[in-house]
Protein backbone atom coordinates (compact mmCIF):
# COMPACT_ATOMS: atom_id res chain seq x y z
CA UNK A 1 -136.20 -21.94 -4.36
CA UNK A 2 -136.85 -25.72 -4.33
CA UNK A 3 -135.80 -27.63 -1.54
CA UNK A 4 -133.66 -29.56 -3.20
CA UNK A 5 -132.00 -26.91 -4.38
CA UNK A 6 -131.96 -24.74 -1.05
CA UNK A 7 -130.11 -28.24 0.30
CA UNK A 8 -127.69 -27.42 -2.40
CA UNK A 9 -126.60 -23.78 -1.80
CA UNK A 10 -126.50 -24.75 2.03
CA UNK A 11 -124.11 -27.06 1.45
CA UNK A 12 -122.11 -25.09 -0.76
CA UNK A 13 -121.85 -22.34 1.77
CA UNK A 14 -121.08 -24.39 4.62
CA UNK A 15 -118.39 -26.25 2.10
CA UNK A 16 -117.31 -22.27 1.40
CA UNK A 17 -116.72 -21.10 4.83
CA UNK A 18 -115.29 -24.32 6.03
CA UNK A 19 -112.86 -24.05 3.72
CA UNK A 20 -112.10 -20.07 4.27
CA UNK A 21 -113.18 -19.52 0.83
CA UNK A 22 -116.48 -17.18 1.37
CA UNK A 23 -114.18 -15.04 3.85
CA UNK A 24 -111.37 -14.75 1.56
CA UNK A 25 -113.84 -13.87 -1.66
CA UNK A 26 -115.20 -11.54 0.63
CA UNK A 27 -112.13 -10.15 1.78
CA UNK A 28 -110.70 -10.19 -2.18
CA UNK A 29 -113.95 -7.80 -3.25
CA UNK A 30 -113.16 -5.38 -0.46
CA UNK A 31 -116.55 -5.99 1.51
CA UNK A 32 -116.62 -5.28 4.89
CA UNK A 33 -118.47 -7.78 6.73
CA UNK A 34 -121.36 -5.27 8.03
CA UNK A 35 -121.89 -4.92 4.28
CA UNK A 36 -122.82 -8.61 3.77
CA UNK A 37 -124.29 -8.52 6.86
CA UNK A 38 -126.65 -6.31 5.46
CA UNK A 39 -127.66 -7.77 1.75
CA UNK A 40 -127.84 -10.66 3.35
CA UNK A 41 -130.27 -9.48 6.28
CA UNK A 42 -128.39 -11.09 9.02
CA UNK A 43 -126.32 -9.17 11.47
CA UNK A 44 -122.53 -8.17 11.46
CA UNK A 45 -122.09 -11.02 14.48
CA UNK A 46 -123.87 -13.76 12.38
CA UNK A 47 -121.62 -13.12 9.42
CA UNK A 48 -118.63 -13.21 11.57
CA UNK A 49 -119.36 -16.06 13.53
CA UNK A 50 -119.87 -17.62 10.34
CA UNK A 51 -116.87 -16.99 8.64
CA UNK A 52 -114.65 -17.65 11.77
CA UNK A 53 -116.35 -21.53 12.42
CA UNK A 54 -118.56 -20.35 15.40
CA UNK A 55 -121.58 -20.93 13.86
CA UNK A 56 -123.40 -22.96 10.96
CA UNK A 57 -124.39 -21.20 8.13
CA UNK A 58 -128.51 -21.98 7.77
CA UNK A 59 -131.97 -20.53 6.86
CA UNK A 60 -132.71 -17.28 4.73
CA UNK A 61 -129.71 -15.28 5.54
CA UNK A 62 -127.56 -18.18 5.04
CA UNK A 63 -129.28 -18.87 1.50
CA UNK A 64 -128.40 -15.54 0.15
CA UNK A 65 -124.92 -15.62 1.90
CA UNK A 66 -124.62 -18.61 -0.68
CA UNK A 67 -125.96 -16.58 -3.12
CA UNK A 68 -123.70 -13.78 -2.36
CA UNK A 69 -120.49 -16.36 -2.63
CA UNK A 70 -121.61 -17.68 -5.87
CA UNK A 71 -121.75 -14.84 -7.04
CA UNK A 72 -118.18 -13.33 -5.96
CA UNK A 73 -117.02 -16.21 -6.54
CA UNK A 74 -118.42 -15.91 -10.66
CA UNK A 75 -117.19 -12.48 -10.45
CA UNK A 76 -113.71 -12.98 -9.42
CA UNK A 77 -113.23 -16.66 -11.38
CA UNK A 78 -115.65 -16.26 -14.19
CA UNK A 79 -113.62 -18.96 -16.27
CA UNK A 80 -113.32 -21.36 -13.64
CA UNK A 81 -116.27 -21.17 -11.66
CA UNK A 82 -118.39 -24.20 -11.14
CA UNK A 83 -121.34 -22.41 -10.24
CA UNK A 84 -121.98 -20.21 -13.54
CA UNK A 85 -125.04 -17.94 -13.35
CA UNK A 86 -124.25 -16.35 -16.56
CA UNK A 87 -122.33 -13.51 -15.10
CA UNK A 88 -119.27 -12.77 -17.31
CA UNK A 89 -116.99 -10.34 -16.24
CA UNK A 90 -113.84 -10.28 -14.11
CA UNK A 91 -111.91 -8.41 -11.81
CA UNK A 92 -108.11 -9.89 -12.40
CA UNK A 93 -106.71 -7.57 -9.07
CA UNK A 94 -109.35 -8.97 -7.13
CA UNK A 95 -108.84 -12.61 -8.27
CA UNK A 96 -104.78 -12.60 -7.46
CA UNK A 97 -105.74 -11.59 -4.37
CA UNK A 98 -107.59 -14.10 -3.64
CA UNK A 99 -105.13 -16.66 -5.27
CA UNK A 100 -102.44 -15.49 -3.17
CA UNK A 101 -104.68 -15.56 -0.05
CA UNK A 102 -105.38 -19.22 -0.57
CA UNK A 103 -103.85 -21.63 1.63
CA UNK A 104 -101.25 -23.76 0.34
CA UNK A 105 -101.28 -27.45 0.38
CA UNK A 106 -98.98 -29.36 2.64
CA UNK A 107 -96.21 -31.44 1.69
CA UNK A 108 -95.30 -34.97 2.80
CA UNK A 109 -91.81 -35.31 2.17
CA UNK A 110 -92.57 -39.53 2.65
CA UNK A 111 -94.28 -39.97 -0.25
């Protein structure tokens, strides 16, 4: 992977588990975090630590966590997925869940 483009998935991680996205696609594909842990080569405190703020998302492990969210991500949102890597299908249980995990935005009754 270029650098360029290894800039690129970090930052889309770290934009992922800021937003509580990467735990929630996890969460939606019924992975347990020692599973990730494990594809991605890191270990089941890394992952967690991750997804909870504690820690920055960065080198290898943290590039195929990207790749890992990407992927979900394709797999659960195939049709809306920004990140396309040709993977088609869809799991629609999987996707409501994550849906109706998402947080909602807040209101400002002033404007």
């Amino acid at each position: 992977m270029a650098q360029e483009q290894q800039l690129l998935q970090l930052a889309r991680v770290r934009a992922a588990v800021n937003s509580g996205e990467a735990r929630r696609l996890r969460e939606a594909s019924d992975l347990s975090i020692g599973e990730v842990a494990r594809a991605c080569g890191v270990d089941q405190s890394t992952v967690w630590r991750w997804e909870r703020g504690a820690r920055k998302p960065r080198g290898g492990g943290a590039l195929a966590y990207g790749e890992l969210i990407d992927s979900l991500r394709n797999e659960l949102h195939p049709s809306t997925s920004t990140h396309d890597f040709g993977r088609t299908s869809g799991n629609s249980n999987a996707a409501a869940a994550v849906t109706a995990t998402a947080p909602s935005e807040p209101t400002n009754p002033t404007t």
